[in-house]
C-alpha atoms as a PDB file:
ATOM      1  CA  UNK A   1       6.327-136.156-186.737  1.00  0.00           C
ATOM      2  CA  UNK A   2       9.671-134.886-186.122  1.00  0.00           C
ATOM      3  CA  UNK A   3      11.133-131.799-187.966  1.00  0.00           C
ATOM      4  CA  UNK A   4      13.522-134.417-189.489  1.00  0.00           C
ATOM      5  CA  UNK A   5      13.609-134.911-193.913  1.00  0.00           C
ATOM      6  CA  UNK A   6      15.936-137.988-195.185  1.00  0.00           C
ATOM      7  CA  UNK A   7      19.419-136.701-196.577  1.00  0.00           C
ATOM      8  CA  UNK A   8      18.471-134.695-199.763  1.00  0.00           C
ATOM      9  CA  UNK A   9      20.641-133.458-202.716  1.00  0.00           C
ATOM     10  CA  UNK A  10      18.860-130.123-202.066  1.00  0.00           C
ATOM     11  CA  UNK A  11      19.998-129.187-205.879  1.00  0.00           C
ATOM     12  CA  UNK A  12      17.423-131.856-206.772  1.00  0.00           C
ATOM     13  CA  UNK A  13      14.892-129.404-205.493  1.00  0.00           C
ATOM     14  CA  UNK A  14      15.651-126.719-208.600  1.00  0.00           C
ATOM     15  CA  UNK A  15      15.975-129.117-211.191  1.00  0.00           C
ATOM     16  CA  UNK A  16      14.111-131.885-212.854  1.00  0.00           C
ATOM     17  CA  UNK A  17      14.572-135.747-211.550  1.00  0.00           C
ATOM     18  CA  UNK A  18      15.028-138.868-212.855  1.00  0.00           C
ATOM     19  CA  UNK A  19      13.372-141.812-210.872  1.00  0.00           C
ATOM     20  CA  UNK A  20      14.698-145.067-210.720  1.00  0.00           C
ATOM     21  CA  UNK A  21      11.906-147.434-210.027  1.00  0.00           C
ATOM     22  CA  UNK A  22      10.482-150.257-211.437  1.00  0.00           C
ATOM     23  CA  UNK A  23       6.848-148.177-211.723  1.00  0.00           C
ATOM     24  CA  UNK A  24       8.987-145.255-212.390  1.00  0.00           C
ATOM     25  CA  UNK A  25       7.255-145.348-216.307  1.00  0.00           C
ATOM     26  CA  UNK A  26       3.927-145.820-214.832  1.00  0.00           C
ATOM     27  CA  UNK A  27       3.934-143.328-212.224  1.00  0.00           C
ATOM     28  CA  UNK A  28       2.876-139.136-213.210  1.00  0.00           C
ATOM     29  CA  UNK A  29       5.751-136.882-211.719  1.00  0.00           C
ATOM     30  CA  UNK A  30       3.660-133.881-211.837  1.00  0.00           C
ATOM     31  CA  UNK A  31       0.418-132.670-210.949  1.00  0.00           C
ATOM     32  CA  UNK A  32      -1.843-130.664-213.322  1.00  0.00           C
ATOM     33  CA  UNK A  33      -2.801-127.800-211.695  1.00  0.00           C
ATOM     34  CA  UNK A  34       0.979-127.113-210.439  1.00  0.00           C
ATOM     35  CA  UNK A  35       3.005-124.795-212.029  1.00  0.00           C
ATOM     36  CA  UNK A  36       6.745-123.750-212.051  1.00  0.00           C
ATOM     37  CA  UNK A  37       8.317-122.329-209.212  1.00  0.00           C
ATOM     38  CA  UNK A  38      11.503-120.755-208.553  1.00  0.00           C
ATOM     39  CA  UNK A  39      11.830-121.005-204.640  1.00  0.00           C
ATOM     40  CA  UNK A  40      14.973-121.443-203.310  1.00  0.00           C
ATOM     41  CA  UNK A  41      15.518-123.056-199.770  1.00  0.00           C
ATOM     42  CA  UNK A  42      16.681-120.021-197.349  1.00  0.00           C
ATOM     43  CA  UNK A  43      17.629-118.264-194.056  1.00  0.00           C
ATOM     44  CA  UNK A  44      14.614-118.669-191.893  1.00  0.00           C
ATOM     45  CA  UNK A  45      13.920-114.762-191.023  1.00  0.00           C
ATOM     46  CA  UNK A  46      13.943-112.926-187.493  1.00  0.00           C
ATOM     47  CA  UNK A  47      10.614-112.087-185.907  1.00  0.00           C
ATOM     48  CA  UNK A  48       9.400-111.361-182.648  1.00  0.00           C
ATOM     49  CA  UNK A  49       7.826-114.244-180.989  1.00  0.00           C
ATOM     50  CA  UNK A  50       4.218-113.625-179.289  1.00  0.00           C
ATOM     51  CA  UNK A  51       4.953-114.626-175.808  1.00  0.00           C
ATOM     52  CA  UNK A  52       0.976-114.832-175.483  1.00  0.00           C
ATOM     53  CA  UNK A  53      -2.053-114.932-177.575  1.00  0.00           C
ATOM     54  CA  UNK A  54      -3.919-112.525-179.469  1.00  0.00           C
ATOM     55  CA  UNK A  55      -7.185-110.939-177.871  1.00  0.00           C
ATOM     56  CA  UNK A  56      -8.610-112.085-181.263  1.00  0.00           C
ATOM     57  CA  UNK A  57      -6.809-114.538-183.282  1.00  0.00           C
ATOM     58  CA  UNK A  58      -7.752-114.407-186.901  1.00  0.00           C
ATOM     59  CA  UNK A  59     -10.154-117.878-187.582  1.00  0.00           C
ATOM     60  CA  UNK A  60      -9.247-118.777-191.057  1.00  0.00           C
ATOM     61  CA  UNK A  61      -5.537-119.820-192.217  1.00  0.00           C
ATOM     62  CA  UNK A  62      -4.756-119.629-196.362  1.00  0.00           C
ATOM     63  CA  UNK A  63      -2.185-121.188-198.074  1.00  0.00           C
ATOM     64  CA  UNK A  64      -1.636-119.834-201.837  1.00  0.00           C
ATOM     65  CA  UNK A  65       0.856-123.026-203.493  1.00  0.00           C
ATOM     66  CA  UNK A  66       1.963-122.918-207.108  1.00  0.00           C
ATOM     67  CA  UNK A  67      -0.396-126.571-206.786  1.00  0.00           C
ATOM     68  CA  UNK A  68      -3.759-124.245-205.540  1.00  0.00           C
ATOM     69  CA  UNK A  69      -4.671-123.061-202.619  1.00  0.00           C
ATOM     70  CA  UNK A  70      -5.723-124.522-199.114  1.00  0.00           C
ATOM     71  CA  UNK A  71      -7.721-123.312-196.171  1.00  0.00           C
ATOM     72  CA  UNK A  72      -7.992-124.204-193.204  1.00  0.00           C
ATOM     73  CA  UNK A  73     -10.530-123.697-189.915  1.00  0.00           C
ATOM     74  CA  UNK A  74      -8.198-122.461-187.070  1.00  0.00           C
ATOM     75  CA  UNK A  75      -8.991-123.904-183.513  1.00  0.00           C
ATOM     76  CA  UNK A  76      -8.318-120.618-181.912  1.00  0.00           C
ATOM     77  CA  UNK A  77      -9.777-121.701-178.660  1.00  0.00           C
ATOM     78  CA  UNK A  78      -8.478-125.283-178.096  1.00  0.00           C
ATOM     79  CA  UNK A  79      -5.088-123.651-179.100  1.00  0.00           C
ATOM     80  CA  UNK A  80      -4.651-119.943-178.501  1.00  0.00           C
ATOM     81  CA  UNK A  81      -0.812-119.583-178.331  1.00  0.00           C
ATOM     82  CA  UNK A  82      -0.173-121.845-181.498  1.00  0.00           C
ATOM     83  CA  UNK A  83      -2.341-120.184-183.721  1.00  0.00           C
ATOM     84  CA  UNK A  84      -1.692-116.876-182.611  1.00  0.00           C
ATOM     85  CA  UNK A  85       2.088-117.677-183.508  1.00  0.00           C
ATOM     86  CA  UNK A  86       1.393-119.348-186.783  1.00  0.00           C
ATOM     87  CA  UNK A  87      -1.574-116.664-187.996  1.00  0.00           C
ATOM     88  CA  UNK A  88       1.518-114.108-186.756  1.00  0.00           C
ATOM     89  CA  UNK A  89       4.003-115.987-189.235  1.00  0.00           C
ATOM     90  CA  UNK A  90       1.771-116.020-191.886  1.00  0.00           C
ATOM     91  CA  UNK A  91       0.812-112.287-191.901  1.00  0.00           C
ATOM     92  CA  UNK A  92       4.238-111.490-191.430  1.00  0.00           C
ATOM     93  CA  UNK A  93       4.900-113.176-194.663  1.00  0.00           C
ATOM     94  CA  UNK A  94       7.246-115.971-193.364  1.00  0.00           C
ATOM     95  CA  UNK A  95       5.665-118.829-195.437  1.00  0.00           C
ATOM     96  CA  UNK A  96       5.819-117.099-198.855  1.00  0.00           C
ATOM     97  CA  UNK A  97       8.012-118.727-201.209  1.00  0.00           C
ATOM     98  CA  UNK A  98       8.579-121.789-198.775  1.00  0.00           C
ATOM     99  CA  UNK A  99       8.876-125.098-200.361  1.00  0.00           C
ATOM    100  CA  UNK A 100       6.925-128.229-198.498  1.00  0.00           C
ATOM    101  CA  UNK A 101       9.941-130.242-197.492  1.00  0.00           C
ATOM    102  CA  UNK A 102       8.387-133.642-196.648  1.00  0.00           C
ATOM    103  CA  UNK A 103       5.807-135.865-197.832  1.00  0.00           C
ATOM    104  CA  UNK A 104       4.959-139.347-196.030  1.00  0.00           C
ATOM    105  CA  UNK A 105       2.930-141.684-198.148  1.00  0.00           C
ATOM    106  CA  UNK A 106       3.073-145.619-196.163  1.00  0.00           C
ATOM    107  CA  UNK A 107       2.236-145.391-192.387  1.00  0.00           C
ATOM    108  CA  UNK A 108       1.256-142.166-191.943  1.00  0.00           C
ATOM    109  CA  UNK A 109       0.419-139.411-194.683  1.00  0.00           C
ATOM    110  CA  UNK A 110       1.225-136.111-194.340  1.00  0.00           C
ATOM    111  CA  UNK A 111       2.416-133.049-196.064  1.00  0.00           C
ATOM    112  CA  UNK A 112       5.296-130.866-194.382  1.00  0.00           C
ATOM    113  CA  UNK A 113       5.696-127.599-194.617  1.00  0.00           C
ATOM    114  CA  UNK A 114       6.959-124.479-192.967  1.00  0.00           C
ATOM    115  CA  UNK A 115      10.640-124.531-192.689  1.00  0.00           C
ATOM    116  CA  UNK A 116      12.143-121.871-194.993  1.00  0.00           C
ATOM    117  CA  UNK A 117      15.438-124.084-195.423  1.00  0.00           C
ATOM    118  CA  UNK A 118      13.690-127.054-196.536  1.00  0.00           C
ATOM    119  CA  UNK A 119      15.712-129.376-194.864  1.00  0.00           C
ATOM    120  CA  UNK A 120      13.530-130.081-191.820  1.00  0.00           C
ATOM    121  CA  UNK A 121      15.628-128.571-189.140  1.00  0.00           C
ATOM    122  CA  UNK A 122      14.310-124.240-189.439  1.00  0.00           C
ATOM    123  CA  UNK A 123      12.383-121.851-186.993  1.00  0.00           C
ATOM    124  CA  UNK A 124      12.773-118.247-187.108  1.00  0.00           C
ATOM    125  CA  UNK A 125      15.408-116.799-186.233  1.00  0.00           C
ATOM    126  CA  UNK A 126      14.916-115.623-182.495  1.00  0.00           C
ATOM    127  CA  UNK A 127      12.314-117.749-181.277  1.00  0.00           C
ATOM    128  CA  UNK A 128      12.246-120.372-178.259  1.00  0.00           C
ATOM    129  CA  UNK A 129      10.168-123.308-178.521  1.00  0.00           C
ATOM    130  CA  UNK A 130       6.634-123.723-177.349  1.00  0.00           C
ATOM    131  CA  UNK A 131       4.574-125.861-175.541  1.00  0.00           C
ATOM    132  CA  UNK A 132       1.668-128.196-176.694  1.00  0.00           C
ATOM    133  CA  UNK A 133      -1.875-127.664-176.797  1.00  0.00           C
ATOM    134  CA  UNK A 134      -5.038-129.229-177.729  1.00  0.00           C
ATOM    135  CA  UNK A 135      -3.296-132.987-177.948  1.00  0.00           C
ATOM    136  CA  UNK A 136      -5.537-135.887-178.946  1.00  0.00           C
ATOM    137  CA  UNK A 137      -5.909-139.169-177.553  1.00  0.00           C
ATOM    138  CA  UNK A 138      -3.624-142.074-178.326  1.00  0.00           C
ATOM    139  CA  UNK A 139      -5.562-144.723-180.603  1.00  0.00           C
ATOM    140  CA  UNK A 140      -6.159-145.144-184.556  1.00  0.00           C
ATOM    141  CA  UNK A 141      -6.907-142.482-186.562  1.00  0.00           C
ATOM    142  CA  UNK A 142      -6.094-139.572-183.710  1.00  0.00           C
ATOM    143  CA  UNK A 143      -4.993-137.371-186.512  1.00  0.00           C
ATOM    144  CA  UNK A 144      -7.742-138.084-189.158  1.00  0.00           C
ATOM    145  CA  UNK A 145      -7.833-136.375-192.390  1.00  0.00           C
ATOM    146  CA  UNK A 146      -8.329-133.052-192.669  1.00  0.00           C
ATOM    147  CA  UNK A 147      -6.168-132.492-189.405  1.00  0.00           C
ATOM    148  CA  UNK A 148      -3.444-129.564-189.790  1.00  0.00           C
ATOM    149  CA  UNK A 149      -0.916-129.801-186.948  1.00  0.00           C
ATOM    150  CA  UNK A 150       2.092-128.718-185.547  1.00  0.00           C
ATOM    151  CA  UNK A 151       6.333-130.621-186.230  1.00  0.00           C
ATOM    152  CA  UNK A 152       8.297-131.037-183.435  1.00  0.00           C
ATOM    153  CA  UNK A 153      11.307-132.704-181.901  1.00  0.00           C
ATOM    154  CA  UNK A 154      10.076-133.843-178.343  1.00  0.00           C
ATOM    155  CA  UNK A 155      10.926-132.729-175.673  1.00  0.00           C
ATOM    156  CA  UNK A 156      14.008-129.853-175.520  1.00  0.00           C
ATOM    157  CA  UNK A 157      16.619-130.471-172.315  1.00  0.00           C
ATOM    158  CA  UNK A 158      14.911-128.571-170.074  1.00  0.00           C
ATOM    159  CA  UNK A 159      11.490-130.088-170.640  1.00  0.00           C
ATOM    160  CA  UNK A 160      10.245-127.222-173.329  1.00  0.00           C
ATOM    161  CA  UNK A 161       8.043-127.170-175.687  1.00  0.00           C
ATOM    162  CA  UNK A 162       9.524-127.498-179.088  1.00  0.00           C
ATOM    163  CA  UNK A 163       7.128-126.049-181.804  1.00  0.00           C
ATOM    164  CA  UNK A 164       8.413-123.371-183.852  1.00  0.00           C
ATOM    165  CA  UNK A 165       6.952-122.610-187.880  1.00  0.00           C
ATOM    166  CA  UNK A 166       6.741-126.065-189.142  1.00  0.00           C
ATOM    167  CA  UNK A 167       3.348-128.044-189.309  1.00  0.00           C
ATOM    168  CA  UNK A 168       2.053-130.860-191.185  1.00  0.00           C
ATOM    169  CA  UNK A 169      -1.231-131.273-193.209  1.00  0.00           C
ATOM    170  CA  UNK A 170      -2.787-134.690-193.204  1.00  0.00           C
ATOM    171  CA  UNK A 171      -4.467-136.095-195.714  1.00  0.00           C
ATOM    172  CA  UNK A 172      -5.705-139.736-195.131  1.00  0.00           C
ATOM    173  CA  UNK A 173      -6.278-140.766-191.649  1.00  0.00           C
ATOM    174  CA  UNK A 174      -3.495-141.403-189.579  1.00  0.00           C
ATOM    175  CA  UNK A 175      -2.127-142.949-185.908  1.00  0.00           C
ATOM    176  CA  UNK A 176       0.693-140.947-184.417  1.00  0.00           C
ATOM    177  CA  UNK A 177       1.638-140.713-180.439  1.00  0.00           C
ATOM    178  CA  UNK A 178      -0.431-137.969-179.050  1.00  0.00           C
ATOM    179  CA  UNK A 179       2.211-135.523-178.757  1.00  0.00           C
ATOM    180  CA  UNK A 180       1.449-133.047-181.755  1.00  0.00           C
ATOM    181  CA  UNK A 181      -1.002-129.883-181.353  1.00  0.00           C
ATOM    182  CA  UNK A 182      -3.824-130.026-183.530  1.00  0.00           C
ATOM    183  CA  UNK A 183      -4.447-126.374-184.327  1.00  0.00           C
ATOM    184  CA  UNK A 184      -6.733-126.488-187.675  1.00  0.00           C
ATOM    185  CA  UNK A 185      -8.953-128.256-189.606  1.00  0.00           C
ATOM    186  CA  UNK A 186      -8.844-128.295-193.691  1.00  0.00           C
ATOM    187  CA  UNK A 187     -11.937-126.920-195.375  1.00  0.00           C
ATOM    188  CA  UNK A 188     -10.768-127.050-198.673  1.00  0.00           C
ATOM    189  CA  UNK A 189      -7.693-128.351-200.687  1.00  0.00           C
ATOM    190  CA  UNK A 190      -7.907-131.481-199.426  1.00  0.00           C
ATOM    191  CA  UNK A 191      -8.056-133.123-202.677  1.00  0.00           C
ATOM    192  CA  UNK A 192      -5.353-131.492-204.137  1.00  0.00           C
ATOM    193  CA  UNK A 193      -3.358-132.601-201.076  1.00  0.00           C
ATOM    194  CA  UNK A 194      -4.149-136.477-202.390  1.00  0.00           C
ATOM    195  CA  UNK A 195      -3.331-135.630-205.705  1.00  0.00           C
ATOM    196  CA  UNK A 196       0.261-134.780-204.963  1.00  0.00           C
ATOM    197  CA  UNK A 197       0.753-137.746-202.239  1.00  0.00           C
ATOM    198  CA  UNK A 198      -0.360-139.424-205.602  1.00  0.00           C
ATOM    199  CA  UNK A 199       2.543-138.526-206.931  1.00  0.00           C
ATOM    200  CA  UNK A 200       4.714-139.634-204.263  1.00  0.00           C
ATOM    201  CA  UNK A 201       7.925-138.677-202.498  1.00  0.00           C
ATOM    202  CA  UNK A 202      11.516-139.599-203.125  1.00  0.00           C
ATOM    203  CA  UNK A 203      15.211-139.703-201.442  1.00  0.00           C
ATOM    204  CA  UNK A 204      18.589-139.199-203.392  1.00  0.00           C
ATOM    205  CA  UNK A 205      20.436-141.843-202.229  1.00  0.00           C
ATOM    206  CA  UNK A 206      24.461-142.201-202.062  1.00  0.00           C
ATOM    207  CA  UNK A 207      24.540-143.286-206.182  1.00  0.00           C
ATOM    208  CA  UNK A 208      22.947-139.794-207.121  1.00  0.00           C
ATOM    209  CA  UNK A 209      19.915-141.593-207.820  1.00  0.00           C
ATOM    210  CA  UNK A 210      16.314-140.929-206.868  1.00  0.00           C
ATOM    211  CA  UNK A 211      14.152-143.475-205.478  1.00  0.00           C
ATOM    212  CA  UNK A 212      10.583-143.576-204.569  1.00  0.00           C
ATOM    213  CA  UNK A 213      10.556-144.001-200.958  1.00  0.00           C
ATOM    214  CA  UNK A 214       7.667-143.546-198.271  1.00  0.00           C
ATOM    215  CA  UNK A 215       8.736-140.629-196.236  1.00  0.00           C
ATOM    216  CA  UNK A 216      10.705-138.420-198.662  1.00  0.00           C
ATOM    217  CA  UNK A 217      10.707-135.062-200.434  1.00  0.00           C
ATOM    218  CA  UNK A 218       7.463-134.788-202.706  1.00  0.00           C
ATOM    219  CA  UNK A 219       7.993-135.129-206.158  1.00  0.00           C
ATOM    220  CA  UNK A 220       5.934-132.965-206.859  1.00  0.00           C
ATOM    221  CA  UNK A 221       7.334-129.435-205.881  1.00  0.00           C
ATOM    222  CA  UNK A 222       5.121-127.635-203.514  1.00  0.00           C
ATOM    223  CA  UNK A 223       5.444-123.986-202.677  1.00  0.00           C
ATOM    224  CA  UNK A 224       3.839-121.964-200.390  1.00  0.00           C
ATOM    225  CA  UNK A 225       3.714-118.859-202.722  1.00  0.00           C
ATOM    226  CA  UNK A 226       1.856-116.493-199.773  1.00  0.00           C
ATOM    227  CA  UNK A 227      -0.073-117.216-196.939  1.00  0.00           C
ATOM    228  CA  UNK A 228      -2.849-115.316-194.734  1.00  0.00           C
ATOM    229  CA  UNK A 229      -4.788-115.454-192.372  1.00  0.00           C
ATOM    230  CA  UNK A 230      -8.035-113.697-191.220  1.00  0.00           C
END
């Protein structure tokens, strides 16, 4: 689960799309309970990075979309230093008015969100990367559904840890290499998570065109409007 998107148009993310499929006419391109948004992809911001976790790290992540909202159950023990970062992101109001940059709907299914340029490739501004924690197994389903994890590249030059703001929320069971921290678990949203890989993703190829693809941008537009956690 790399912080990687395919090559995007990103003015396709402010306007409406036309998608060229053959079940294009059969397909919804919206969800109900989603409304309008005007994010715009930006600057990631400058914060200070906690260089180690919280005495007590808040237990319950919120994320307020224009789609509904979605908590999750933060493993605050199994992973200390992740959620202490992401709970400090999210109080620090570096989610609000991100847009979820990646959905995957054939192989593995997962929502992406958390980079404030939208193009797969944003941390804040300041921050090193850091290390993994509370890995699962390798095997099927090692990320089952529910599971809210952190992106990352691999390893950096030097060995480190690459995890910065970006995490993915997982919505049918899935098989990935053991090499992402699992920091949460969903407690509610979970269906509206379905409901917009439902929808599906898309990719703008060289034509202008969009195409329904399996690891694209969501077609539905999916903003985190605030987040919080407590």
């Amino acid at each position: 689960m790399q912080k990687l998107v395919p090559t995007l148009l990103i003015a396709t993310l402010l306007t409406a799309i036309s998608l060229v499929s053959v079940q294009a006419a059969e397909r919804p391109t919206s969800v109900a309970s989603c409304k309008k948004s005007t994010a715009k992809p930006r600057v990631p911001a400058t914060l200070k990075q906690p260089m180690t976790p919280l005495k007590k790290i808040p237990k319950t992540l919120t994320l307020r979309t224009n789609c509904g909202n979605i908590t999750a159950t933060l493993l605050t023990r199994e992973a200390p230093q992740t959620t202490t970062n992401i709970t400090t992101l999210a109080n620090k109001k570096y989610y609000n008015g991100v847009i979820c940059h990646r959905l995957t709907t054939e192989g593995i299914y997962v929502l992406q969100c958390g980079d404030p340029t939208a193009q797969g490739a944003g941390s804040p501004g300041g921050w090193k990367g850091y290390a993994n924690e509370n890995l699962p197994k390798a095997g099927a389903k090692n990320y089952p559904a529910g599971t809210l994890a952190m992106a990352n590249s691999g390893k950096g030059p030097n060995g480190e840890g690459t995890n910065g703001s970006q995490f993915f929320l997982v919505y049918a069971d899935t098989q990935l290499g053991p090499d992402y921290t699992i920091f949460g678990r969903i407690t509610s949203g979970l269906d509206l998570l379905k409901k917009i890989a439902e929808v599906g993703a898309y990719k703008v190829e060289s034509d202008g065109q969009a195409y329904y693809v399996g690891d694209g941008f969501p077609v539905q537009l999916v903003v985190i409007e605030s987040a919080s956690a407590r």
